[in-house]
Protein backbone atom coordinates (compact mmCIF):
# COMPACT_ATOMS: atom_id res chain seq x y z
CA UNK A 1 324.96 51.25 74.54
CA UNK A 2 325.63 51.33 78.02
CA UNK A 3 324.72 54.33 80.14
CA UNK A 4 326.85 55.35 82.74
CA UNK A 5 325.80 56.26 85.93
CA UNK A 6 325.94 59.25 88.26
CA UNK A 7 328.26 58.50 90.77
CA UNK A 8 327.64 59.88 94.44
CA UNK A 9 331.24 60.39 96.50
CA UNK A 10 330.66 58.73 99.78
CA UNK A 11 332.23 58.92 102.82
CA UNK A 12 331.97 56.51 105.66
CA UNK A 13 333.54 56.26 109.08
CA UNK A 14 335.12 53.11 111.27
CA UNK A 15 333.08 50.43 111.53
CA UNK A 16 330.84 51.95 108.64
CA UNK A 17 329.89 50.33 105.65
CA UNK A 18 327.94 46.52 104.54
CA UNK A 19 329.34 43.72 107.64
CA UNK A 20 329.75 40.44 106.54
CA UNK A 21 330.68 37.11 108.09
CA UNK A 22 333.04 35.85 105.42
CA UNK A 23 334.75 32.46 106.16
CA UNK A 24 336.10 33.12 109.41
CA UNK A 25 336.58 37.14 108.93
CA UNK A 26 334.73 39.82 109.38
CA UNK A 27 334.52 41.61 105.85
CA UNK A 28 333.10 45.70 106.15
CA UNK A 29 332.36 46.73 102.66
CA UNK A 30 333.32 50.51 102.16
CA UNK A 31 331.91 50.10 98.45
CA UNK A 32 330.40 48.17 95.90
CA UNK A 33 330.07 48.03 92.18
CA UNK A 34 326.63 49.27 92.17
CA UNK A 35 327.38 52.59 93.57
CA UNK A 36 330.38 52.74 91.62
CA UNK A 37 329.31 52.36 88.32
CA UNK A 38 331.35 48.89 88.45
CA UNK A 39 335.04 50.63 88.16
CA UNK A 40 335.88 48.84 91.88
CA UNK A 41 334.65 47.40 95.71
CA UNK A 42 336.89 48.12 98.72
CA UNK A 43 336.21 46.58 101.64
CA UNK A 44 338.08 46.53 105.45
CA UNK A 45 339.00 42.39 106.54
CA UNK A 46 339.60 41.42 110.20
CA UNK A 47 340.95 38.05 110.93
CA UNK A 48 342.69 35.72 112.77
CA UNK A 49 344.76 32.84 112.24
CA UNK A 50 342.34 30.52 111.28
CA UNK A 51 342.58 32.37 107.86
CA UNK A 52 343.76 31.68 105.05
CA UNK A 53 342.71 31.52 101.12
CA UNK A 54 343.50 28.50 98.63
CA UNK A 55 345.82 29.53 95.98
CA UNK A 56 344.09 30.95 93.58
CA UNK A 57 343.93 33.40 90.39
CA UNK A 58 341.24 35.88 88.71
CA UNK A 59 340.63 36.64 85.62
CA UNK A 60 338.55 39.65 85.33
CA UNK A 61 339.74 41.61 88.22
CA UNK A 62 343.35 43.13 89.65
CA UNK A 63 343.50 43.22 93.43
CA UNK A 64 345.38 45.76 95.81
CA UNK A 65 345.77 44.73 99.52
CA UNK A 66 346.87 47.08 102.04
CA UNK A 67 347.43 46.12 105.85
CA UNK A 68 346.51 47.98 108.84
CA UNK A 69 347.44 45.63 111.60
CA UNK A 70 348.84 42.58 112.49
CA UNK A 71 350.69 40.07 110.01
CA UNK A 72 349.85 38.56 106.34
CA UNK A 73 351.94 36.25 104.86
CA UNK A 74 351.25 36.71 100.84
CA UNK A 75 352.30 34.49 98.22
CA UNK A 76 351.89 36.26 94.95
CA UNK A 77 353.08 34.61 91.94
CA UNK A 78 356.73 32.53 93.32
CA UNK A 79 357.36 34.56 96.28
CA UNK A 80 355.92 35.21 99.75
CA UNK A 81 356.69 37.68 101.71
CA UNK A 82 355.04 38.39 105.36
CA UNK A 83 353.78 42.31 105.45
CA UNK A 84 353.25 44.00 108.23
CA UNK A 85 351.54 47.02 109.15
CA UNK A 86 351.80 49.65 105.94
CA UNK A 87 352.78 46.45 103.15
CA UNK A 88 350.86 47.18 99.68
CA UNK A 89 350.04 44.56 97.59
CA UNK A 90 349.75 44.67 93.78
CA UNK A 91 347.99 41.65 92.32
CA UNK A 92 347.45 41.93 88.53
CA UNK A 93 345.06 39.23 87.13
CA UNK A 94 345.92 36.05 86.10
CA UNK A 95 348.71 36.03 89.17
CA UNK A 96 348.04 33.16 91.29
CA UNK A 97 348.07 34.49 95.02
CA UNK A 98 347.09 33.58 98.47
CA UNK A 99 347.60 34.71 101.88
CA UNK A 100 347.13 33.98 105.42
CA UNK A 101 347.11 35.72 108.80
CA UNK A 102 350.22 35.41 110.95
CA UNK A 103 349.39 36.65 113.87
CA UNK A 104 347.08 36.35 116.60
CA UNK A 105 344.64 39.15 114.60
CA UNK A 106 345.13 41.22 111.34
CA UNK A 107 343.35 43.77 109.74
CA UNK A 108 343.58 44.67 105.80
CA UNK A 109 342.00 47.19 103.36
CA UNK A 110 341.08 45.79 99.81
CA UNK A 111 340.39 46.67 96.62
CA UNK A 112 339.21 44.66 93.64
CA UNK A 113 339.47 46.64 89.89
CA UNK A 114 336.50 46.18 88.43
CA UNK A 115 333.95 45.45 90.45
CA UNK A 116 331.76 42.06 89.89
CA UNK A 117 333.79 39.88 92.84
CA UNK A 118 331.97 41.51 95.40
CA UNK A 119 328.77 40.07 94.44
CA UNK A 120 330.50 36.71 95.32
CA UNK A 121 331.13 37.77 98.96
CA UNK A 122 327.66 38.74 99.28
CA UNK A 123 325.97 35.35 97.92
CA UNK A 124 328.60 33.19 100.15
CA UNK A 125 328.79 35.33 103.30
CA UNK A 126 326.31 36.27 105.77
CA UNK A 127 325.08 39.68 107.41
CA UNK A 128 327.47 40.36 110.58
CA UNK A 129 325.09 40.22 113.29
CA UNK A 130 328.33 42.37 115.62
CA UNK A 131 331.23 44.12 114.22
CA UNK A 132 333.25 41.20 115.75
CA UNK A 133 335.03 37.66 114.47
CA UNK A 134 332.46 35.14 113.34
CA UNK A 135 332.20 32.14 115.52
CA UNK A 136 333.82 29.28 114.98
CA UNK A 137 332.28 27.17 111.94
CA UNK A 138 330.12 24.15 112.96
CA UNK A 139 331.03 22.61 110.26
CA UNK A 140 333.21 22.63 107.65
CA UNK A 141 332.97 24.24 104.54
CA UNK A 142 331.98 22.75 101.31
CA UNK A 143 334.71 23.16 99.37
CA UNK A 144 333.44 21.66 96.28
CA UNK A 145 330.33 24.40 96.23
CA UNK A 146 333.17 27.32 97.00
CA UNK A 147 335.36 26.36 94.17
CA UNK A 148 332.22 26.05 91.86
CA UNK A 149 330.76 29.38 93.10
CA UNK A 150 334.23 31.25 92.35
CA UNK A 151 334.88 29.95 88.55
CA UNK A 152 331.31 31.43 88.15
CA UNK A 153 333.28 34.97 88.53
CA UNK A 154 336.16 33.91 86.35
CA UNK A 155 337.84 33.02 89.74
CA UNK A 156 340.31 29.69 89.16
CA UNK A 157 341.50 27.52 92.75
CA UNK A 158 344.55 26.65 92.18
CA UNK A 159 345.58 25.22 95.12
CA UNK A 160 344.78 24.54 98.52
CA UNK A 161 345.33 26.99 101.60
CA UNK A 162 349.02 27.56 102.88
CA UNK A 163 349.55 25.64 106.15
CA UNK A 164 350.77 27.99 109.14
């Protein structure tokens, strides 16, 4: 039998929380599965247009996207839609999705319901070392290793990233 947890409430202020470099974004982790008993993670992207995610679909998670600034254009299922500042996003698992920044910068709140996913960002990312855009990659990424990583948390890639 699992036993649950006591959960603490938390509350953190801008630019608190776990930074992470994150392919070309700057991901702030608000909170992770391990402080909340695995029910969700919520983190707090910034971006720019260099971003933007392969199609793709999860299986053990639903995701809910929020954004604070700037443009994101999402595909979710047949249909994209570019959401501005105050656009929710619903993405029930199994729903193949994407997205991509559309303007110059864009910031986003996240959610993923349950937890588990956020472990991925932590083994593929790195600790921010400023509360800033990553530079630019030397190199790029090994796609191959990503794609591998992600099915490892029921994560399919579908599809390659949208072109701008």
């Amino acid at each position: 039998m699992i036993q649950e947890q006591q959960l603490t409430a938390s509350i953190l202020e801008n630019q608190q929380g776990r930074a992470l470099w994150h392919f070309n974004a700057l991901l702030t982790f608000k909170a992770l599965g391990a402080e909340t008993n695995g029910q969700f993670w919520a983190l707090e992207g910034l971006a720019d247009r260099n971003m933007a995610v392969p199609l793709h679909a999860h299986s053990r998670e639903d995701e809910i996207w929020y954004v604070l600034e700037g443009e994101i254009a999402f595909t979710v299922g047949d249909e994209t839609q570019i959401g501005g500042p105050g656009t929710f996003v619903y993405i029930p698992r199994h729903v193949p999705h994407t997205f991509q920044i559309r303007s110059a910068t864009a910031r986003w709140f996240g959610i993923g319901l349950p937890a588990g996913l956020d472990e991925w960002f932590f083994e593929t990312g790195e600790p921010a070392q400023s509360l800033t855009l990553p530079p630019p990659p030397t190199s790029p990424p090994d796609v191959e290793a990503i794609i591998a990583s992600l099915k490892a948390y029921g994560t399919e890639t579908l599809g390659p990233p949208p072109e701008a």
